[in-house]
Structures are given as structure tokens and as C-alpha cells.
PDB file of N, CA and C in Angstrom:
ATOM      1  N   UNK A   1      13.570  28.848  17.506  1.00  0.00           N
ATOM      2  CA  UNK A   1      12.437  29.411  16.794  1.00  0.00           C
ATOM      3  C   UNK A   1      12.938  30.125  15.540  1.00  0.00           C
ATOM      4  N   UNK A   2      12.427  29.852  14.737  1.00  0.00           N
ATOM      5  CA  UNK A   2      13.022  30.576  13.460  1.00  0.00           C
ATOM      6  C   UNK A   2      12.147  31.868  12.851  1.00  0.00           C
ATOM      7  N   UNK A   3      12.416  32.460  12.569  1.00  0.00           N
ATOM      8  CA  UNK A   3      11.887  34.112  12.649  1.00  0.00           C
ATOM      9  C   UNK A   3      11.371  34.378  11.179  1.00  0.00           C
ATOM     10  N   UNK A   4      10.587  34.610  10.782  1.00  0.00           N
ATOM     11  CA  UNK A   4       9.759  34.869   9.126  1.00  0.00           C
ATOM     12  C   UNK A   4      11.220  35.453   8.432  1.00  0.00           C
ATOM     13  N   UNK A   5      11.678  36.851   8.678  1.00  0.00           N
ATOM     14  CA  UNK A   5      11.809  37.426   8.199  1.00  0.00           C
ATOM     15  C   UNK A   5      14.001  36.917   7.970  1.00  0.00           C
ATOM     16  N   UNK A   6      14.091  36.438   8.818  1.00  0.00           N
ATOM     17  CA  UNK A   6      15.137  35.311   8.812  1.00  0.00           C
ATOM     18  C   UNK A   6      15.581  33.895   8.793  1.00  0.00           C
ATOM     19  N   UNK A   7      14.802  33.305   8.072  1.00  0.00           N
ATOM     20  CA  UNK A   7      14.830  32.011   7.684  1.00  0.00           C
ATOM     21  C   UNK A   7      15.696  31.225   7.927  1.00  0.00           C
ATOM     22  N   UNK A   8      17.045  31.560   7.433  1.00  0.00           N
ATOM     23  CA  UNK A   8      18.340  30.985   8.697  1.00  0.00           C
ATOM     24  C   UNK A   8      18.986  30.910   9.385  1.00  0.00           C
ATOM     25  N   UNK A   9      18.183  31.766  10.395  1.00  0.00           N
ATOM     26  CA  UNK A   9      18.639  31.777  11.736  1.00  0.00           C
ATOM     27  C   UNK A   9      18.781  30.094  12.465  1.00  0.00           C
ATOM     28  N   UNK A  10      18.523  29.674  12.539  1.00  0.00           N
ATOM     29  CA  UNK A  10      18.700  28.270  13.113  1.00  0.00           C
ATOM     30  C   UNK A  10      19.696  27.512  12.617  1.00  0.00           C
ATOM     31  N   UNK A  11      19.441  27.899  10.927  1.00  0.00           N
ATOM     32  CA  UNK A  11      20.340  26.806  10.576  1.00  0.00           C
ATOM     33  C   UNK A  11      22.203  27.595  10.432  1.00  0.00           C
ATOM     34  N   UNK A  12      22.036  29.070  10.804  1.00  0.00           N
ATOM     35  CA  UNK A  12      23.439  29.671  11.353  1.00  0.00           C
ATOM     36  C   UNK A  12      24.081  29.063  12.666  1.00  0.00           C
ATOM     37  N   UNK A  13      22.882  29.079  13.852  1.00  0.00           N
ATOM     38  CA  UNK A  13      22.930  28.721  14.830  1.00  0.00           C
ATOM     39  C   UNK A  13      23.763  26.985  14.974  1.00  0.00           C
ATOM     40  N   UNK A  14      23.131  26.570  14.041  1.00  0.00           N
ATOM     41  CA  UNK A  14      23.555  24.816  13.832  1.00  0.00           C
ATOM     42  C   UNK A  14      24.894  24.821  13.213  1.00  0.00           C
ATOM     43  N   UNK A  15      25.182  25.681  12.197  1.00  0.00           N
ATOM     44  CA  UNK A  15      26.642  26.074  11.789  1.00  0.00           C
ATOM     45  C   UNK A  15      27.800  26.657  12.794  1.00  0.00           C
ATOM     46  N   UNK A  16      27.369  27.636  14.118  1.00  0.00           N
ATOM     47  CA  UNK A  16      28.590  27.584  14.828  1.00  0.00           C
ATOM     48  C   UNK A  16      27.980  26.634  16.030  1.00  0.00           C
ATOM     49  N   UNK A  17      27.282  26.090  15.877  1.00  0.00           N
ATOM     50  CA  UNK A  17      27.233  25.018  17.480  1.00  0.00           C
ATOM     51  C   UNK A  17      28.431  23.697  16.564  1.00  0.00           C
ATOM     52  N   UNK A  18      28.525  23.621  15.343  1.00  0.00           N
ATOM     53  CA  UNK A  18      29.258  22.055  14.590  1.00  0.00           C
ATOM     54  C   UNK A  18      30.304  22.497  14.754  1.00  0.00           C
ATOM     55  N   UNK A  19      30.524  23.859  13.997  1.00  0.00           N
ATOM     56  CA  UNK A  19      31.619  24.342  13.664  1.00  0.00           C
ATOM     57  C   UNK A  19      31.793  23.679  12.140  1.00  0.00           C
ATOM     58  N   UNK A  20      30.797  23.910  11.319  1.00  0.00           N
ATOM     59  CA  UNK A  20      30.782  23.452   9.844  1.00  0.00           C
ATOM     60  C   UNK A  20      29.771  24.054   9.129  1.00  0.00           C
ATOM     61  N   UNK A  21      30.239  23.944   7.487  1.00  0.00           N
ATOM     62  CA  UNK A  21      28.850  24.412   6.661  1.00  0.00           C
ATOM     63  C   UNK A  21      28.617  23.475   6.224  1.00  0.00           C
ATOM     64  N   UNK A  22      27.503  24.708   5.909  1.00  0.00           N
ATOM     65  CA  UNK A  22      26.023  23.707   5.195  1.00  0.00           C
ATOM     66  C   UNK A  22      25.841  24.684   4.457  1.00  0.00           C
ATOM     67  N   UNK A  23      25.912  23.577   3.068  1.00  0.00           N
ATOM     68  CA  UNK A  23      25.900  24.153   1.556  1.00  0.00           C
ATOM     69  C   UNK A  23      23.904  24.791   1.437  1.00  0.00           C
ATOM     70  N   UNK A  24      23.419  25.535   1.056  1.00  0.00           N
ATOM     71  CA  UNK A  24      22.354  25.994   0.944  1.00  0.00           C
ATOM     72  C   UNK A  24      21.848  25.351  -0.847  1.00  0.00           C
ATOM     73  N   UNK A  25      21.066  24.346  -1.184  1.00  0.00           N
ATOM     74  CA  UNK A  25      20.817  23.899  -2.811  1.00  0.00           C
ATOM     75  C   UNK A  25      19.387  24.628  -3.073  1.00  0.00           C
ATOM     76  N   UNK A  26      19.296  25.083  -4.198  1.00  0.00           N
ATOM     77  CA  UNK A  26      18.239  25.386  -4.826  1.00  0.00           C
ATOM     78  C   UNK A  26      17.854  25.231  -6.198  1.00  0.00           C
ATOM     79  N   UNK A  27      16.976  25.130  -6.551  1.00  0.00           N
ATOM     80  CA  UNK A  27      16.609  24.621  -8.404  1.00  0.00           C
ATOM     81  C   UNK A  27      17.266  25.695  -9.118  1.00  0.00           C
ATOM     82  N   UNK A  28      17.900  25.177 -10.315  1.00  0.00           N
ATOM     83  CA  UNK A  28      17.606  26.364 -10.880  1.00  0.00           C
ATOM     84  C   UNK A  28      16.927  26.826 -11.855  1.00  0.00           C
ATOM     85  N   UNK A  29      15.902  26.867 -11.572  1.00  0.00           N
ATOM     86  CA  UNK A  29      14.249  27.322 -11.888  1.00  0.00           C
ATOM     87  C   UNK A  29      13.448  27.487 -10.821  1.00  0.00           C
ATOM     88  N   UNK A  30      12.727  28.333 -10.389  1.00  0.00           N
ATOM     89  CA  UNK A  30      11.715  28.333  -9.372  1.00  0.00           C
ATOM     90  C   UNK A  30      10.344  27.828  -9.738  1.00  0.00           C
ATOM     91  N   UNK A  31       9.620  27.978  -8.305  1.00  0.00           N
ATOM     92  CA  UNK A  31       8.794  27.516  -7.981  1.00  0.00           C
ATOM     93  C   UNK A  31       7.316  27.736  -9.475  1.00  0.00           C
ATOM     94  N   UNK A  32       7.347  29.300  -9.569  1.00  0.00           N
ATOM     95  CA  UNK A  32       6.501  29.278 -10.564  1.00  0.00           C
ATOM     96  C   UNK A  32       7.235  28.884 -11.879  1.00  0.00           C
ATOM     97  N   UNK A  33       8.160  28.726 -12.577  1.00  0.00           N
ATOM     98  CA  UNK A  33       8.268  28.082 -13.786  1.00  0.00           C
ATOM     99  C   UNK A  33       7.706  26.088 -13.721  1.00  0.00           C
ATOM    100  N   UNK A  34       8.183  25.616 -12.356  1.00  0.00           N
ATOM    101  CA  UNK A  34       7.521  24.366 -12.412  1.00  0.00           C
ATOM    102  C   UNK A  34       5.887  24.033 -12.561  1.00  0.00           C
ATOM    103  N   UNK A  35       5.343  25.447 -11.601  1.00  0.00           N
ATOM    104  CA  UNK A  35       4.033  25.463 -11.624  1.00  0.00           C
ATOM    105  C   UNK A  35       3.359  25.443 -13.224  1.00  0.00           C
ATOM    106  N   UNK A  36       4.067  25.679 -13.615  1.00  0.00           N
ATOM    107  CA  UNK A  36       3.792  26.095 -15.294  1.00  0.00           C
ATOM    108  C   UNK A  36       3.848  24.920 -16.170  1.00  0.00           C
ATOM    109  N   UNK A  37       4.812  24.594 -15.844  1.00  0.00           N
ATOM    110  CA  UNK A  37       5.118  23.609 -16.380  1.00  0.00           C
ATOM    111  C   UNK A  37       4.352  22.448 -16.744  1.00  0.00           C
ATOM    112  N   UNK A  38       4.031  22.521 -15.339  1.00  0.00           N
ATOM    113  CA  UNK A  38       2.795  21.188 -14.399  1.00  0.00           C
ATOM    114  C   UNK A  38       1.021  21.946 -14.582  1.00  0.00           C
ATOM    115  N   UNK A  39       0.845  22.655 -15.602  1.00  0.00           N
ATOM    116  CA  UNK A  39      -0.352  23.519 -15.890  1.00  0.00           C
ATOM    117  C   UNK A  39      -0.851  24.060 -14.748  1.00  0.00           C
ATOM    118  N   UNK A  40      -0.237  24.125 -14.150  1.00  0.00           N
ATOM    119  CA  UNK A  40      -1.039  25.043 -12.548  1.00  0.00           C
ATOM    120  C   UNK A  40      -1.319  24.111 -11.917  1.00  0.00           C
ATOM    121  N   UNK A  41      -0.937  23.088 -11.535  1.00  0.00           N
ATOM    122  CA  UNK A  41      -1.281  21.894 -11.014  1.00  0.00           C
ATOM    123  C   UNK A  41      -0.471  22.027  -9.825  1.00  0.00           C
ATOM    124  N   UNK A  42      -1.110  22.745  -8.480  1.00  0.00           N
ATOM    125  CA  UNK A  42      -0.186  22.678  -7.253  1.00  0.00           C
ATOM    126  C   UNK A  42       0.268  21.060  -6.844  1.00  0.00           C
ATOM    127  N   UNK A  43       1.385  21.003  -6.417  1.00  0.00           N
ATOM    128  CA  UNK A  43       1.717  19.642  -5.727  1.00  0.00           C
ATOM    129  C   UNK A  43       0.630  19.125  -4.707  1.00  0.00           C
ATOM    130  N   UNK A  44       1.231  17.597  -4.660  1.00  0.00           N
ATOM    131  CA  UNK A  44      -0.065  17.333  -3.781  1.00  0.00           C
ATOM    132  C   UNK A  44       0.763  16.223  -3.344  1.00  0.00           C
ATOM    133  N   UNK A  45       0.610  15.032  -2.157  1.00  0.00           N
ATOM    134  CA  UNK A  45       0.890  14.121  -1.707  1.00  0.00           C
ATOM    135  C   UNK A  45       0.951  12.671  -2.808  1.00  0.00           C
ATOM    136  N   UNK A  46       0.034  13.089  -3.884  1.00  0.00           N
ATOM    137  CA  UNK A  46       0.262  11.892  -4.809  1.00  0.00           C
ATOM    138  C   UNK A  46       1.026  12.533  -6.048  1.00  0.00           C
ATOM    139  N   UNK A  47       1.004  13.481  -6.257  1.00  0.00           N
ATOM    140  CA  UNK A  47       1.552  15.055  -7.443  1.00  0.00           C
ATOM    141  C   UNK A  47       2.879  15.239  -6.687  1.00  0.00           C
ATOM    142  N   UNK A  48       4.064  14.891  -6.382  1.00  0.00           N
ATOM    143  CA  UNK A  48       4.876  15.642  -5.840  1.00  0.00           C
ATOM    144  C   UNK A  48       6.321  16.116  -6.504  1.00  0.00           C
ATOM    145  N   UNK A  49       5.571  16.586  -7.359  1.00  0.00           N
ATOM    146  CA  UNK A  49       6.789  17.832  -8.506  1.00  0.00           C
ATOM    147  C   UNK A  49       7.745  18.453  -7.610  1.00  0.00           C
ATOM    148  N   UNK A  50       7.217  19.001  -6.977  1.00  0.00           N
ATOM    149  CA  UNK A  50       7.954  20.152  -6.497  1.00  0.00           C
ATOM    150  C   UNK A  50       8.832  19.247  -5.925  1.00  0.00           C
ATOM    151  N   UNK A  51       8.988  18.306  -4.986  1.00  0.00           N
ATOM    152  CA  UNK A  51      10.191  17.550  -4.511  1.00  0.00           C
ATOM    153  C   UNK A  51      10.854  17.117  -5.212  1.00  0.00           C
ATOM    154  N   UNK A  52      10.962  16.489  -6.516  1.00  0.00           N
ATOM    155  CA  UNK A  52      11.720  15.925  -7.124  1.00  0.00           C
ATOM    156  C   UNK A  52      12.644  16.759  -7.893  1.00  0.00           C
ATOM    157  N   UNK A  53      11.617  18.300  -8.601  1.00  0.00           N
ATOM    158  CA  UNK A  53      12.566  19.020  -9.360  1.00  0.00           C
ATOM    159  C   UNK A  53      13.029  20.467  -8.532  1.00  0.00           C
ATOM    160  N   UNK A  54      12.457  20.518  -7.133  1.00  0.00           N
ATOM    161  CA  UNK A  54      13.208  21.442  -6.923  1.00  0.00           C
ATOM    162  C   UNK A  54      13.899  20.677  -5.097  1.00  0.00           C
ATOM    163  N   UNK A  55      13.855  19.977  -4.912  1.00  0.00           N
ATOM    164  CA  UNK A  55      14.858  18.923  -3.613  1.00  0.00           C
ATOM    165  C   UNK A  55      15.453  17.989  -4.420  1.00  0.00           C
ATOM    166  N   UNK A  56      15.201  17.052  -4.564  1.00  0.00           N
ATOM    167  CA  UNK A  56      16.277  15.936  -4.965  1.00  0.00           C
ATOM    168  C   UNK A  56      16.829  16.551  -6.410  1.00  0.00           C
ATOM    169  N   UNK A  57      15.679  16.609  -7.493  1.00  0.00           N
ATOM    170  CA  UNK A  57      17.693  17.050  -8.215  1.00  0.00           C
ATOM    171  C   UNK A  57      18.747  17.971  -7.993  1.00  0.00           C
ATOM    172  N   UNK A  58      18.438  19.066  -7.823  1.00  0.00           N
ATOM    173  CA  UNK A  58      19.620  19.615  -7.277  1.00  0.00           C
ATOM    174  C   UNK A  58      20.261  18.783  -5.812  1.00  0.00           C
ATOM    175  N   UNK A  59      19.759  17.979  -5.119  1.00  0.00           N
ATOM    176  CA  UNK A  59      20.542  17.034  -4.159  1.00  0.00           C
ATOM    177  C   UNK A  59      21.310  16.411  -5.201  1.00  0.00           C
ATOM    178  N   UNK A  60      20.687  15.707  -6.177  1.00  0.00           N
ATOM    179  CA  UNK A  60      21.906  14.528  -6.994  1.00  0.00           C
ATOM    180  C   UNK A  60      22.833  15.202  -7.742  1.00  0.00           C
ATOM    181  N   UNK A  61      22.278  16.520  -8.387  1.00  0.00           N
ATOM    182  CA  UNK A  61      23.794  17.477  -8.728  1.00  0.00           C
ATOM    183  C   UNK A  61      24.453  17.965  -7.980  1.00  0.00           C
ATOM    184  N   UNK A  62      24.824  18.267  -6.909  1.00  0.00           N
ATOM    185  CA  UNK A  62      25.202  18.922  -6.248  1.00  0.00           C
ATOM    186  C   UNK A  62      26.453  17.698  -5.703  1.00  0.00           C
ATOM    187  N   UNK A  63      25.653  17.021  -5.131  1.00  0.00           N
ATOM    188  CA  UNK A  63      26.470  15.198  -5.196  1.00  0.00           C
ATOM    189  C   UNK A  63      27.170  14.929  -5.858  1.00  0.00           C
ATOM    190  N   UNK A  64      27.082  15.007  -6.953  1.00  0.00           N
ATOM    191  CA  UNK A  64      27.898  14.482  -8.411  1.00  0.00           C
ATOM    192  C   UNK A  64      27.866  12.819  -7.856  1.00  0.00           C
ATOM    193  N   UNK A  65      29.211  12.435  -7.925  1.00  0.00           N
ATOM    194  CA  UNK A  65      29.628  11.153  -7.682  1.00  0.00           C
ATOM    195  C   UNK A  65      30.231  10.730  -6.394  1.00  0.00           C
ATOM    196  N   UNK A  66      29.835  11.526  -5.747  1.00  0.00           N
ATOM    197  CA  UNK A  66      30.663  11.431  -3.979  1.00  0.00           C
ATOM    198  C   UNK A  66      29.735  10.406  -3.395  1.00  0.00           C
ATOM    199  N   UNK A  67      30.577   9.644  -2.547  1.00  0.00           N
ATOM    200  CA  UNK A  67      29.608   9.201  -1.949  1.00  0.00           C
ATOM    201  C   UNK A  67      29.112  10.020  -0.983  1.00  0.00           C
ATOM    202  N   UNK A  68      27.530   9.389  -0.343  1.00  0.00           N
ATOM    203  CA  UNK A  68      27.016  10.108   0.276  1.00  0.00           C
ATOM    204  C   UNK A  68      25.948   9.318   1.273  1.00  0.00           C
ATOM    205  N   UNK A  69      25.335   9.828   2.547  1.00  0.00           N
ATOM    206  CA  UNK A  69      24.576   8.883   3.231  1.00  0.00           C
ATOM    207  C   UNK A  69      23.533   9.667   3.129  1.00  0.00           C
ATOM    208  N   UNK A  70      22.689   9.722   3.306  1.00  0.00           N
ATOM    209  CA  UNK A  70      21.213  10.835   3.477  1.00  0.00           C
ATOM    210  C   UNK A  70      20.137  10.290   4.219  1.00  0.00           C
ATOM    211  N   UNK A  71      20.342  11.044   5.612  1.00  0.00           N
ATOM    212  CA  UNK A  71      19.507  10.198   6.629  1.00  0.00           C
ATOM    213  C   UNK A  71      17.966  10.882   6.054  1.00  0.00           C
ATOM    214  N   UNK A  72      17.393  10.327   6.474  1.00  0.00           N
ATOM    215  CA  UNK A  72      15.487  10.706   6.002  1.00  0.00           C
ATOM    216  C   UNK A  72      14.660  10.046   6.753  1.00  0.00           C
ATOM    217  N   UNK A  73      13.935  11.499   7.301  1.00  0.00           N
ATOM    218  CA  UNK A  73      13.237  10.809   8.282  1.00  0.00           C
ATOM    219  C   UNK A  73      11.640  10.659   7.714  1.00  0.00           C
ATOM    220  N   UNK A  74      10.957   9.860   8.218  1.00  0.00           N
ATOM    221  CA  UNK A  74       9.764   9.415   7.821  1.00  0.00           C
ATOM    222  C   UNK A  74       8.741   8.827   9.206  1.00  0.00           C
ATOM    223  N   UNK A  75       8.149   9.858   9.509  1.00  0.00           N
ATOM    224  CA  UNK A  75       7.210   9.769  10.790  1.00  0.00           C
ATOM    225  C   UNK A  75       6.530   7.649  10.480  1.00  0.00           C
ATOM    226  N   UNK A  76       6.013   7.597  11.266  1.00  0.00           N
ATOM    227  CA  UNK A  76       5.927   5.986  11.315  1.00  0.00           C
ATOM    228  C   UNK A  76       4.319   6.187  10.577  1.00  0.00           C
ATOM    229  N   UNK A  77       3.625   7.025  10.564  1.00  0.00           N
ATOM    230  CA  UNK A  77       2.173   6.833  10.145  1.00  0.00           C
ATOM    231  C   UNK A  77       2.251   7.592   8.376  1.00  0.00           C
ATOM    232  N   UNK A  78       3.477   7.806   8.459  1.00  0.00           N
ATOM    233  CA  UNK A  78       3.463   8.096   6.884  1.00  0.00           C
ATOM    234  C   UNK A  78       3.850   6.653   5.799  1.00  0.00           C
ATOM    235  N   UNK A  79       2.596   6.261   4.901  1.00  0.00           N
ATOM    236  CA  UNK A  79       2.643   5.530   4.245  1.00  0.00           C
ATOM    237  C   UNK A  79       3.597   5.448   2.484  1.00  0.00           C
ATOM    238  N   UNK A  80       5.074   5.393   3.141  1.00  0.00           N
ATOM    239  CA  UNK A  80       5.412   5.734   1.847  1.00  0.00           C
ATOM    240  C   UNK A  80       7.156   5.603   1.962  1.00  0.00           C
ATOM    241  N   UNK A  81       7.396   5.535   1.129  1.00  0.00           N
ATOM    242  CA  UNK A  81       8.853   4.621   1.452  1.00  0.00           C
ATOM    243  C   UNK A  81       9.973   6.227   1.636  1.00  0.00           C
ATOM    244  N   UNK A  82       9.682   7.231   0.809  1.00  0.00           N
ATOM    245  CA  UNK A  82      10.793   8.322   0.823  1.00  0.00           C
ATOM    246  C   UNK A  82      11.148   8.070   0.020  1.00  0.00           C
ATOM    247  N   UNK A  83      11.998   9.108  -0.322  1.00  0.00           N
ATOM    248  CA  UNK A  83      13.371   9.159  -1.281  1.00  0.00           C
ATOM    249  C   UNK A  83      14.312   7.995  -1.629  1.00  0.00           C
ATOM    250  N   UNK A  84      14.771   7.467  -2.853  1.00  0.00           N
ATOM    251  CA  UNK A  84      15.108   6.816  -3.337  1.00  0.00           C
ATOM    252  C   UNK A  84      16.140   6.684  -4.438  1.00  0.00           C
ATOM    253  N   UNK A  85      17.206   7.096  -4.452  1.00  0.00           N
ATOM    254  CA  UNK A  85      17.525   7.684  -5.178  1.00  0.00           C
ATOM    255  C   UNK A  85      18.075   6.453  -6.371  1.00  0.00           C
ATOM    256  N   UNK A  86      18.400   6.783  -7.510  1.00  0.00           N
ATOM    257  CA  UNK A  86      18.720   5.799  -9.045  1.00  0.00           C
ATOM    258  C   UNK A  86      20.253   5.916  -8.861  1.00  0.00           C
ATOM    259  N   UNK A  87      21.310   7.072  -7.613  1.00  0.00           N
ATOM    260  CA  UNK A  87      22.084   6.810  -8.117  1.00  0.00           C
ATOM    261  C   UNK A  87      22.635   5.960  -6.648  1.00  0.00           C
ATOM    262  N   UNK A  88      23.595   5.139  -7.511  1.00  0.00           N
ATOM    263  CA  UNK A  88      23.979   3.534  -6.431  1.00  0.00           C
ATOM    264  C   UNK A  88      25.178   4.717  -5.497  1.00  0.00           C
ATOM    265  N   UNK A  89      25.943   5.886  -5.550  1.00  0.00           N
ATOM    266  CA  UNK A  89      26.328   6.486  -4.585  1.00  0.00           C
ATOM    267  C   UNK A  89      25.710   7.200  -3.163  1.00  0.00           C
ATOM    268  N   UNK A  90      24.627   7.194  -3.453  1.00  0.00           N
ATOM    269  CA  UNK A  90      24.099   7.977  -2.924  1.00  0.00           C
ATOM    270  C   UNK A  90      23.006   6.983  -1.491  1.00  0.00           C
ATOM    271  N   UNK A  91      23.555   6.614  -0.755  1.00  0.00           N
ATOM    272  CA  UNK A  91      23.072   5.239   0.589  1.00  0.00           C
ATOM    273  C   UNK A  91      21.907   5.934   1.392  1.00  0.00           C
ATOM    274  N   UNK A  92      20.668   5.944   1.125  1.00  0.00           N
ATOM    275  CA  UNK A  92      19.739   5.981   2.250  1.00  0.00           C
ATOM    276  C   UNK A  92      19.767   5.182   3.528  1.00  0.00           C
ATOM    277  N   UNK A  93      19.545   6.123   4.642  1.00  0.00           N
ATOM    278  CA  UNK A  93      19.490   6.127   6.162  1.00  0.00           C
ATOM    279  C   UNK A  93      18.351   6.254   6.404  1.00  0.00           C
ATOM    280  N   UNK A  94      16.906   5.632   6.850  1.00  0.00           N
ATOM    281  CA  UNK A  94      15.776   5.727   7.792  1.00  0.00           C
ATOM    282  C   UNK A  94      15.853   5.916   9.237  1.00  0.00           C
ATOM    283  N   UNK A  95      16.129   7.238   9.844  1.00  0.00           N
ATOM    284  CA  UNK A  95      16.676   7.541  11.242  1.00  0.00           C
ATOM    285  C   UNK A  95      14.977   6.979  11.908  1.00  0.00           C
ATOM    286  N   UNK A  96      14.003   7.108  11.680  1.00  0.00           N
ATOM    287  CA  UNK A  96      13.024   6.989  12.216  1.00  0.00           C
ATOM    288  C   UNK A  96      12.060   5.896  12.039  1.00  0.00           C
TER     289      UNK A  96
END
């Protein structure tokens, strides 16, 4: 259960059950400069700003040129392929 006021508690928990880290990525710009950007235009399922400029690019910088696998899961009643990325290092996994 993950706790409001501690957000990564779980994902600490997942760090000594591996015995590994996990790099934490974030934009660097937040949430309201995109909102701005995008005229106040909250994201939406067909609008989805916020994933691209604040999840995947910092995923593809952060990447640089390593290779990389990136499992992604995608419930079966979701109509929509996922993430995709332009760069040929970077190998999508559909675990689901």
C-alpha cells in the first residue's frame, strides 16, 4: 500500500527486496509550465502531452544510446498500441 504522504515507499521496498536501484526521471519542466504551454488544455486520452513531455522524453534522455528493453503493459481492452519509441535502441516488450 503506498501511503499519500510517502510516495516511495513501495518502490524502496522493491529496491531492497532486488537489491538494486531505480533511477527516479522527471521533466525538466513541470506539470504547470506544460499546462501552459498546451493553453490550459488538461491531457486527455486523445491529448496526451503530459506523457510524452513529461514520461517518455526524459525516458529517451536518460537512455541516451544504451540499449534498452521497456516492458509496457497494456490491459487487453485498451485500444491503442503504447509507446513507441523513434529511437531503434530502445526494444519494446508487451508483457500483457
Amino acid at each position: 500500500m503506498i501511503i499519500a504522504d510517502r510516495p516511495y515507499e513501495y518502490l524502496d521496498r522493491i529496491k531492497a527486496h532486488l537489491g538494486m536501484n531505480i533511477h527516479y526521471l522527471s521533466a525538466n519542466r513541470g506539470f504547470d509550465h506544460w499546462l501552459e504551454v498546451h493553453g490550459g488544455l488538461l491531457p486527455s486520452p486523445k491529448k496526451r502531452w503530459c506523457t510524452a513531455m513529461m514520461k517518455l522524453k526524459p525516458l529517451e534522455e536518460f537512455v541516451g544510446d544504451d540499449e534498452v528493453i521497456s516492458y509496457i503493459g497494456i490491459r487487453a481492452d485498451e485500444n491503442r498500441d503504447g509507446y513507441i519509441s523513434t529511437k531503434s535502441n530502445i526494444k519494446p516488450v508487451y508483457t500483457f
